[in-house]
Protein backbone atom coordinates (compact mmCIF):
# COMPACT_ATOMS: atom_id res chain seq x y z
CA UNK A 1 104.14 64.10 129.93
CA UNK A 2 102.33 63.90 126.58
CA UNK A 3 98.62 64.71 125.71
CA UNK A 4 96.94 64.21 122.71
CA UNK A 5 93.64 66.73 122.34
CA UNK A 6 92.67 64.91 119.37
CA UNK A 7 92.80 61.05 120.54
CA UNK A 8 91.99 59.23 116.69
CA UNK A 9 93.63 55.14 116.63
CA UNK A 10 96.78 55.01 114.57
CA UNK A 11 97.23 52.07 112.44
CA UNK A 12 101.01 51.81 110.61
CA UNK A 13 101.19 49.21 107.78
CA UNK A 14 104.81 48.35 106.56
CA UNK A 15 105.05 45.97 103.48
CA UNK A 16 108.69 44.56 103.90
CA UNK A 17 111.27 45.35 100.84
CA UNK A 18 107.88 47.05 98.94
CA UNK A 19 109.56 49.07 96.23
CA UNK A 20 107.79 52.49 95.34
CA UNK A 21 108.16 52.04 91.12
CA UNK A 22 106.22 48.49 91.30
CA UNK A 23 103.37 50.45 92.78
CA UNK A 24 100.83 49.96 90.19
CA UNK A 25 98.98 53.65 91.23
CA UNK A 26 102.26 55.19 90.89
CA UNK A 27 102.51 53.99 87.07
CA UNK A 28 104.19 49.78 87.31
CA UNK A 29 102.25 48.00 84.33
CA UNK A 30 101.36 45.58 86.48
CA UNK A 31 98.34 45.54 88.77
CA UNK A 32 100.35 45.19 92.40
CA UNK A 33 98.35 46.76 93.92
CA UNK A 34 94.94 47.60 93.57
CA UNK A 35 93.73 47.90 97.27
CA UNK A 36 96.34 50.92 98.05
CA UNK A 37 95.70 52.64 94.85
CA UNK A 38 92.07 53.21 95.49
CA UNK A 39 93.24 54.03 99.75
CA UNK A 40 95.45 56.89 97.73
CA UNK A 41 92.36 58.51 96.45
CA UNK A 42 91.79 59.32 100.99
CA UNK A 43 95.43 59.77 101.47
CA UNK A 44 98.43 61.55 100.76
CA UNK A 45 100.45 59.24 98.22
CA UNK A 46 104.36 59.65 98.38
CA UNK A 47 105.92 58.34 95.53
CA UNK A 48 109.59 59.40 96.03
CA UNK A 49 109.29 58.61 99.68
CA UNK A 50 113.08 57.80 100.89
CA UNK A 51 114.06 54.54 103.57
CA UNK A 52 116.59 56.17 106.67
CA UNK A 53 118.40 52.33 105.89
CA UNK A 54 118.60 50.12 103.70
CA UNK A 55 117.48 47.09 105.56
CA UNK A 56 114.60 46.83 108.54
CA UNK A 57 116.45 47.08 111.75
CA UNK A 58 117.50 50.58 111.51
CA UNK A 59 115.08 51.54 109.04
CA UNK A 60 112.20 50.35 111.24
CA UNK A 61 113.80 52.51 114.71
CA UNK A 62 113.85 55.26 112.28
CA UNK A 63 110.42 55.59 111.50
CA UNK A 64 108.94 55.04 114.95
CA UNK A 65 111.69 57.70 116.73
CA UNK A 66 111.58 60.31 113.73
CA UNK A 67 115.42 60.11 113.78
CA UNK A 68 118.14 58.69 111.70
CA UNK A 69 120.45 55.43 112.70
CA UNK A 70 123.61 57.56 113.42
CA UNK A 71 121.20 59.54 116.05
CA UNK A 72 119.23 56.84 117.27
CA UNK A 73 121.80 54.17 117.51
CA UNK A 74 120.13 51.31 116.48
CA UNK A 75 123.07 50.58 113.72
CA UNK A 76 126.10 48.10 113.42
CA UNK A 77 129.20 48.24 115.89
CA UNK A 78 132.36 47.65 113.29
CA UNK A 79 133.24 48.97 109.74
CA UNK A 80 133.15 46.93 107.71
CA UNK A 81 130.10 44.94 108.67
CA UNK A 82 129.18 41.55 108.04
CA UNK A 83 125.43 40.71 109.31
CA UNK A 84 125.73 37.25 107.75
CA UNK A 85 128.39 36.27 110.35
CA UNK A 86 126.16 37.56 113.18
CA UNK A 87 127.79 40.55 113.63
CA UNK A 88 124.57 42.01 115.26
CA UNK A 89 123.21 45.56 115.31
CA UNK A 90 123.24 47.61 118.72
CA UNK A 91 119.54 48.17 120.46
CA UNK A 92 118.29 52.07 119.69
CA UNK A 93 119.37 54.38 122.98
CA UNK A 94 116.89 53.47 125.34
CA UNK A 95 116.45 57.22 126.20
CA UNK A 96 115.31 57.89 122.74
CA UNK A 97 111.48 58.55 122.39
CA UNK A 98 109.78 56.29 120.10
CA UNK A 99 105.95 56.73 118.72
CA UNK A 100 104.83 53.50 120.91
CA UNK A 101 106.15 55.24 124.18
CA UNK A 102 104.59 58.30 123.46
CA UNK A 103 101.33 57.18 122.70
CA UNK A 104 101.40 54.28 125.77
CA UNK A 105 101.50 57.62 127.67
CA UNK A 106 98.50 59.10 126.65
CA UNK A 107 96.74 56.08 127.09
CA UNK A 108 96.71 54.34 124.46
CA UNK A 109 96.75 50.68 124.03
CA UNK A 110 100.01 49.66 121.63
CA UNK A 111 100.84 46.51 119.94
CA UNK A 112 103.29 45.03 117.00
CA UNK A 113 102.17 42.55 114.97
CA UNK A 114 105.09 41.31 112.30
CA UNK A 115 106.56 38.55 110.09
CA UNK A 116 109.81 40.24 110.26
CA UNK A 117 112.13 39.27 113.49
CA UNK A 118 114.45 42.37 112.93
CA UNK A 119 111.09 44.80 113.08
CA UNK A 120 110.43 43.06 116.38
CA UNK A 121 114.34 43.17 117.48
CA UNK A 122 114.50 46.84 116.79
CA UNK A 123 111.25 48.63 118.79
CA UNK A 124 109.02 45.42 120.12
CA UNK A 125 109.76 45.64 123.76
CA UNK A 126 108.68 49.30 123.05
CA UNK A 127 104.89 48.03 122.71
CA UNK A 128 102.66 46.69 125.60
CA UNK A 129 101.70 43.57 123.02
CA UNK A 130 104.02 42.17 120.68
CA UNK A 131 103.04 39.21 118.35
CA UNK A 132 105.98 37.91 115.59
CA UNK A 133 104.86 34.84 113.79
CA UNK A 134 106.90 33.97 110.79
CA UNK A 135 103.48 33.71 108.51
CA UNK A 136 101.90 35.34 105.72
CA UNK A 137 99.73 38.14 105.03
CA UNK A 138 96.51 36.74 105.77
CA UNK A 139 97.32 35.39 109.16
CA UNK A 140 99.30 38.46 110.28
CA UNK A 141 96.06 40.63 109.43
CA UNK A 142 93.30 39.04 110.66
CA UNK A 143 95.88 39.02 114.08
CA UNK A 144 95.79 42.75 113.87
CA UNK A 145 92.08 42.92 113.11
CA UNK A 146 91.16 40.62 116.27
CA UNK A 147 93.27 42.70 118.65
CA UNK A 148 91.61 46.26 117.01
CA UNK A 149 88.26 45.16 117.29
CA UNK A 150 88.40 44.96 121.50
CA UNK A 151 90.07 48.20 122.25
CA UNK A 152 88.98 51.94 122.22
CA UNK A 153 91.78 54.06 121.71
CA UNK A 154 95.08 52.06 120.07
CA UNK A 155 98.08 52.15 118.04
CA UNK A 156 99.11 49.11 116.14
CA UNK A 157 102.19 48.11 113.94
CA UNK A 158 101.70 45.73 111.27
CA UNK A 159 104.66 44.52 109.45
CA UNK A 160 104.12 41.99 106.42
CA UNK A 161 106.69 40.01 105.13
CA UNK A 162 105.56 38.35 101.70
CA UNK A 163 107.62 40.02 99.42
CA UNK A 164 111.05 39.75 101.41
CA UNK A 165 112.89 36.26 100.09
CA UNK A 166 111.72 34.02 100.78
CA UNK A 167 108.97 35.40 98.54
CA UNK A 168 105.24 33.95 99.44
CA UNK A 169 103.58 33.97 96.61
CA UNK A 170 99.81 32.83 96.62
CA UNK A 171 98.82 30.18 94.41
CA UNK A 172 96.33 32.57 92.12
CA UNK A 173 98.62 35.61 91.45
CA UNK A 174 101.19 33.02 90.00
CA UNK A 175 98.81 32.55 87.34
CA UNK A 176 97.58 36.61 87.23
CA UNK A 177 101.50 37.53 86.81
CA UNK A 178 102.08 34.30 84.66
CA UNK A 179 104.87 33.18 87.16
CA UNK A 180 107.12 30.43 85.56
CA UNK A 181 108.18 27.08 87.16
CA UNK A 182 111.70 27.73 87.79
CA UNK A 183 113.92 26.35 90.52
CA UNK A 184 114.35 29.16 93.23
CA UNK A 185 112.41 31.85 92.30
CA UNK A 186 110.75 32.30 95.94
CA UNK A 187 114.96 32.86 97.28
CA UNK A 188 117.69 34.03 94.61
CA UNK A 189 120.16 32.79 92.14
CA UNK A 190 122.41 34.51 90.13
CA UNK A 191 123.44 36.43 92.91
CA UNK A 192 127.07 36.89 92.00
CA UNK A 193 127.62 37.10 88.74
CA UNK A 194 124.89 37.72 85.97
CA UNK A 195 126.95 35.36 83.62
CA UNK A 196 125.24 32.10 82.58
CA UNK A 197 122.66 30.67 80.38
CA UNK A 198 119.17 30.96 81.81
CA UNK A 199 119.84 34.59 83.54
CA UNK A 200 117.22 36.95 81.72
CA UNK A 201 114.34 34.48 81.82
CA UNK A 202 115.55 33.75 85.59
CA UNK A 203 115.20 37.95 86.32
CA UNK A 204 112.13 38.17 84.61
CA UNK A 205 110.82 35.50 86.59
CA UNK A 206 111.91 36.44 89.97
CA UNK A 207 110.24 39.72 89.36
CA UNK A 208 107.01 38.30 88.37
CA UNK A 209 107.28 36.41 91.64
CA UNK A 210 107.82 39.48 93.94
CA UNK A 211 105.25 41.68 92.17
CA UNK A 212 103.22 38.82 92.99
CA UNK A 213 103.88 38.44 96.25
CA UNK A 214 103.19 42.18 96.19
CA UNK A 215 99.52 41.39 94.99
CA UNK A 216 98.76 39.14 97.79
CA UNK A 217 99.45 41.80 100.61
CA UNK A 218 97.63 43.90 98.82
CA UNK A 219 94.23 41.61 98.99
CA UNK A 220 95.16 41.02 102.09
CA UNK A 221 95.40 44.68 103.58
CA UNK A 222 91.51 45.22 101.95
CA UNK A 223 89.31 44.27 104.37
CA UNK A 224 91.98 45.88 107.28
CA UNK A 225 91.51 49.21 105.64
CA UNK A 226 88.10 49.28 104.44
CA UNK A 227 87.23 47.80 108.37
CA UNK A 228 88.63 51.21 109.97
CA UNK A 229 86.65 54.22 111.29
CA UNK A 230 87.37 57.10 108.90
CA UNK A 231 89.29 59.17 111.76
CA UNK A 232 91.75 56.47 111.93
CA UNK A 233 95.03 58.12 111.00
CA UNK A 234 96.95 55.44 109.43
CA UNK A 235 100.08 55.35 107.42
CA UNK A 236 101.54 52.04 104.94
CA UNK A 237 104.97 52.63 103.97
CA UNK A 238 108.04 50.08 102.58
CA UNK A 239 111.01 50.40 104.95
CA UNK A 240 113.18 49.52 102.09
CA UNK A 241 113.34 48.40 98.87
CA UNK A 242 114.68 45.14 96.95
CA UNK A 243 117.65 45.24 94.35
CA UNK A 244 116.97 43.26 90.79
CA UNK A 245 120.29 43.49 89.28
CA UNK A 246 119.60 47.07 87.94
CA UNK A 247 123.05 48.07 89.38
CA UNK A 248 125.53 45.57 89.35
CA UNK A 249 129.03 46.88 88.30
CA UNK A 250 127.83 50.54 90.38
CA UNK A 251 127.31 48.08 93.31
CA UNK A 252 130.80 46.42 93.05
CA UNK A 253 132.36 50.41 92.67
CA UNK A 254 130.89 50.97 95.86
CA UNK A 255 131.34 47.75 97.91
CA UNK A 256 133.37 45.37 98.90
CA UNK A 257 130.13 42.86 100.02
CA UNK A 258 131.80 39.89 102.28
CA UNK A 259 129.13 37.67 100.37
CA UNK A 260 129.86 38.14 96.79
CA UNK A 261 126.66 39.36 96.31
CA UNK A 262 125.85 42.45 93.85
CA UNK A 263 123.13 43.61 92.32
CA UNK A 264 119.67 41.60 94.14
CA UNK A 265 118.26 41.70 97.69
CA UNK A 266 118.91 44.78 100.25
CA UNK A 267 120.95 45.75 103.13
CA UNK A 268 123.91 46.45 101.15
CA UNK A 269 123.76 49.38 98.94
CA UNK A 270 121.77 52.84 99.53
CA UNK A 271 121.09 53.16 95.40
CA UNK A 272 117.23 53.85 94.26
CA UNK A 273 116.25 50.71 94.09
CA UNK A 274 116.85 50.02 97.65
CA UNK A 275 116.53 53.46 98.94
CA UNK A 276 113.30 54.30 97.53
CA UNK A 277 109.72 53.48 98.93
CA UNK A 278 106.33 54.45 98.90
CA UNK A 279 104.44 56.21 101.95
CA UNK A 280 100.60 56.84 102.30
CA UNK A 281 99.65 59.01 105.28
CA UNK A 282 95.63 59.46 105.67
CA UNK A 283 95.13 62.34 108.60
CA UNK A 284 93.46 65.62 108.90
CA UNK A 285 94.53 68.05 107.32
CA UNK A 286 96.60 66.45 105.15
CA UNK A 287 96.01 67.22 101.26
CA UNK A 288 94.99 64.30 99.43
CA UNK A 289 96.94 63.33 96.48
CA UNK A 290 100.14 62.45 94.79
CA UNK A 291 103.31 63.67 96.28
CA UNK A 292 106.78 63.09 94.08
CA UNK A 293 108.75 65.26 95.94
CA UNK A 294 111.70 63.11 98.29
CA UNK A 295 110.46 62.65 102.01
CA UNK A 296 112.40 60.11 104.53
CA UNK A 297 110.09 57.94 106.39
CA UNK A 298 111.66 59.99 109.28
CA UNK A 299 109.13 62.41 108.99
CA UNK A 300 106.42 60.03 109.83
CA UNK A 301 106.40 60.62 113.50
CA UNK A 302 106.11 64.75 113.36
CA UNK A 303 103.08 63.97 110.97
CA UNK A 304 101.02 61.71 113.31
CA UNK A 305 101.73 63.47 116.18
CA UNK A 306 100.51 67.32 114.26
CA UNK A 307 97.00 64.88 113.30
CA UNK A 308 96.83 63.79 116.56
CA UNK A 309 97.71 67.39 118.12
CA UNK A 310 100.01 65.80 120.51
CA UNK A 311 102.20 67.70 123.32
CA UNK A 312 105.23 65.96 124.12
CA UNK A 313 108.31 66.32 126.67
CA UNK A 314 111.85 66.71 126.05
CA UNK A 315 113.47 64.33 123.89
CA UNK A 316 111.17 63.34 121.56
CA UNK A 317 110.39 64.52 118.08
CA UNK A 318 107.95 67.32 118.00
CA UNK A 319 104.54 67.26 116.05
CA UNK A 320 104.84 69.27 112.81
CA UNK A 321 102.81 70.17 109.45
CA UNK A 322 104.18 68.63 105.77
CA UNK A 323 105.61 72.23 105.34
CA UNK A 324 106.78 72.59 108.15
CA UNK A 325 108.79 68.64 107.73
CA UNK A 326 109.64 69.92 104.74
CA UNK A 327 111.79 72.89 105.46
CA UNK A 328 115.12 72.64 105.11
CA UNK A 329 114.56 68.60 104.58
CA UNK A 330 117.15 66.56 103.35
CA UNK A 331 116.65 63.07 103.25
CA UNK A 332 119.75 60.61 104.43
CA UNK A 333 119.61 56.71 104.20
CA UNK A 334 122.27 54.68 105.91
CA UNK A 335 123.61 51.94 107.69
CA UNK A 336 123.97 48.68 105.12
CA UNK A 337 124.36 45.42 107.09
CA UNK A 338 127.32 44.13 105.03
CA UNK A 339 130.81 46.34 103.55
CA UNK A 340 131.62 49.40 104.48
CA UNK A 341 129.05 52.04 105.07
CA UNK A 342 127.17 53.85 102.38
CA UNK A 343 125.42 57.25 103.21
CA UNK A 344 123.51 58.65 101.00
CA UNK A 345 121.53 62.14 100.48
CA UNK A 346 118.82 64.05 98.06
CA UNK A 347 118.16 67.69 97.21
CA UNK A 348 115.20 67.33 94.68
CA UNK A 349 116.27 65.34 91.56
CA UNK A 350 120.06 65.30 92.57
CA UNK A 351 121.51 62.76 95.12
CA UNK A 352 124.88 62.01 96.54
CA UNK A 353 126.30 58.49 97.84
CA UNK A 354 129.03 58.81 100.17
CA UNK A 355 131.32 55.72 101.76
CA UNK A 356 133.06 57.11 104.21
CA UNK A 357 136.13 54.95 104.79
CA UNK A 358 137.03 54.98 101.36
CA UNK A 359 135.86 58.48 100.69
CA UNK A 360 134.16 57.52 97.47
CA UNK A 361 131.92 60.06 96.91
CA UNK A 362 129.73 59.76 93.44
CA UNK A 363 126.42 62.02 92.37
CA UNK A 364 123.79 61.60 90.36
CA UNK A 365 120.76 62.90 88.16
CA UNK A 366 117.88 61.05 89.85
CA UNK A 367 114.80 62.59 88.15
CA UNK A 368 114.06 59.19 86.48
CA UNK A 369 113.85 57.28 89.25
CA UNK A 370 117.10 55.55 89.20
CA UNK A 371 120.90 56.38 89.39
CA UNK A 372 122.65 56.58 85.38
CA UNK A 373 126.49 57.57 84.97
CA UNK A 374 127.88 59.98 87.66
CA UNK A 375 127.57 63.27 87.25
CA UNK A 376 131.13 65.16 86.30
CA UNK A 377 131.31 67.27 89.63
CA UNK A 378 129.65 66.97 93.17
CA UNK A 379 127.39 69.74 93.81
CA UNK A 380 128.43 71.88 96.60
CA UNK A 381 124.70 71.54 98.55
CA UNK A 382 124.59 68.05 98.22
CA UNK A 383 128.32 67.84 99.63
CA UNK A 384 127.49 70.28 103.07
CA UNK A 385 123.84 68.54 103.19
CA UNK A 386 126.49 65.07 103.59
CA UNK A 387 128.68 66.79 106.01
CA UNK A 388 126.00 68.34 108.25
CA UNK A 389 125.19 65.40 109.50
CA UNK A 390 127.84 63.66 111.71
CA UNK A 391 129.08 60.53 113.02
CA UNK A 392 126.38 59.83 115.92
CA UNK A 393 125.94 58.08 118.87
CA UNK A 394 126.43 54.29 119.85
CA UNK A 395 123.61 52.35 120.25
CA UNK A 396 122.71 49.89 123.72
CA UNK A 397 124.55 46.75 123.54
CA UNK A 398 124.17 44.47 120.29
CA UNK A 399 120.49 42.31 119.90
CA UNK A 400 120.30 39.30 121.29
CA UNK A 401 119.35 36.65 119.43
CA UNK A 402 117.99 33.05 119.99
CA UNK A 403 118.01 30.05 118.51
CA UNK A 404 114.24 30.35 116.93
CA UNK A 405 114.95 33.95 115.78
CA UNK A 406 118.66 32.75 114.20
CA UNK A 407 116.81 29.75 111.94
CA UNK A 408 114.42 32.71 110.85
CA UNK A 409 117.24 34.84 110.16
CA UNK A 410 119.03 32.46 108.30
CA UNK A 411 115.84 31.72 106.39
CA UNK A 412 115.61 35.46 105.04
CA UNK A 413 119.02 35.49 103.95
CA UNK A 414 120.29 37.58 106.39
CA UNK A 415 122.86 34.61 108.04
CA UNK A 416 124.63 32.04 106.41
């Protein structure tokens, strides 16, 4: 049984492979993203905000059951893993509570709308409406604003996929982010070696494109948010992040990727690049302002339920206060889609990343936003924060996946 005392609509945004340091509110020199800086000034604004995975199936299961892959078990069967040759991810435990369930419940009306097929292959039969339409950030908005404006009381999932490759950049922000005319900037090149003639003006490029793409979501989400009654309690978050070659020899120390690939894209490292995302939660009482402290998207669930002053039954992830989240909280991320497994785990500015069947284990200062040399010795909290958590449970049987959904797949580089 769950009840809700305090029944506001709960609207979750998630901007697909949004970084947290190309934020513009959160100090990127470029303008990204205007509309979400000025929703920070009615929100709490989580720069340091940490992804359970480092690509959208898990990570995506994780934020709408409040619980990591390894407990969930919507995660990959074998290690090694190789995504690319279909080796598909098991379904979450179908006896695992997720937000959509809860709230279907207490009566509310639920729905996913995404660009994304692995957001839909990880919790969509878990909503009453589903809606995946491989198109941009326009379409998939005005989708989710004609389905809000007929209901009452609803929850909705929005899931935007511009900035994942293949980038969609809109025709005016390549000229606001002076976007160059080179072959494949929308998809990647250089992808497994940095060597060649044409590399730095090719990076610079690419990331003009994203951060563009970036911009166009962000016009995109304005008239969503400024449309919404000021009790709605809604939350925008990245589920992961995007690679740009800041790491490619620390990459190849970790992994063994069956593609080649080092250094750009997502699913196969847990470093900060990938790891880290931004999170705005606007609910009762919940401070406004910046947050820098690290908080998994895991903690999204306790938060919305606490606003909503929900009751739930067994199972499921109890409603709880930011202090209370916060005690004893150590972020994990998990579960890459391609190599071994890569774990990794924060206490403040310090952060351990763990593969397990190698036992490579490798720590690092953090406090500037990205991983530098190793640090000389693991710290001994970081190493029992690691170990507390265990192997896990197995997930359902692996996705299935059609024909439709494969093409798609194999579009966003996830298949070859």
């Amino acid at each position: 049984m769950v009840n809700v005392d305090r029944p506001r609509n709960v609207l979750v945004v998630v901007v697909d492979s949004l970084r947290a340091d190309h934020v513009s509110g959160f100090g990127y020199d470029r303008e990204t993203t205007p509309t979400l800086d000025a929703f920070a000034d009615e929100a709490r604004a989580f720069s340091n905000a940490k992804a359970p995975a480092s690509w959208t199936f898990p990570s995506i299961a994780s934020l709408h059951s409040g619980r990591y892959p390894h407990e969930h078990g919507g995660r990959m069967i074998e290690d090694p893993r190789n995504l690319s040759a279909e080796q598909f991810p098991t379904k979450p435990l179908v006896d695992v509570p997720m937000l959509p369930d809860l709230l279907e419940a207490a009566g509310y009306d639920t729905a996913m709308f995404t660009a994304i097929p692995m957001a839909e292959k990880a919790v969509g039969d878990r909503f009453q409406t589903i809606s995946a339409t491989y198109t941009d950030a326009q379409e998939r908005v005005a989708a989710t604003r004609d389905w809000i404006s007929d209901r009452d009381r609803w929850f909705c999932h929005l899931q935007l996929g511009d900035p994942h490759a293949p980038l969609d950049v809109p025709d005016e922000h390549r000229e606001t982010f002076d976007v160059p005319d080179l072959d494949d900037l929308e998809d990647w090149r250089f992808r497994e070696t940095t060597d060649g003639a044409g590399f730095e003006a090719y990076r610079d490029g690419r990331v003009r494109a994203y951060d563009a793409a970036v911009r166009g979501v962000d016009d995109a989400l304005a008239p969503l948010l400024e449309g919404l009654d000021d009790d709605t309690v809604v939350v925008v978050c990245g589920d992961h992040g995007e690679a740009f070659w800041e790491h490619v020899d620390l990459e190849r120390t970790l992994n063994d990727d069956p593609r080649g690939y080092y250094g750009t894209d997502h699913g196969h490292s847990v470093l900060e690049d990938v790891a880290r995302v931004p999170l705005w939660v606007r609910a009762p009482d919940l401070d406004v302002g910046r947050d820098d402290a690290p908080l998994s998207l895991t903690a999204v669930v306790p938060l919305l339920l606490d606003a909503l002053d929900a009751s739930v039954g067994d199972g499921a992830i109890a409603p709880a206060s930011l202090d209370a989240v916060r005690a004893d909280h150590v972020p994990l991320c998990e579960e890459t889609a391609y190599g071994y497994n890569q774990r990794a785990v924060w206490l403040d500015d310090h952060k351990l990343v763990a593969v397990p069947a190698t036992g490579t284990r490798l720590a690092f200062d953090v406090a500037d936003g990205s991983e530098g040399e190793p640090v000389d010795d693991l710290p001994d909290d970081l190493v029992d924060a690691l170990e507390g958590y265990g192997d896990g449970v197995e997930g359902e049987a692996a996705i299935d996946v059609d024909d439709e959904t494969r093409d798609r797949l194999e579009e966003l580089g996830y298949l070859e």
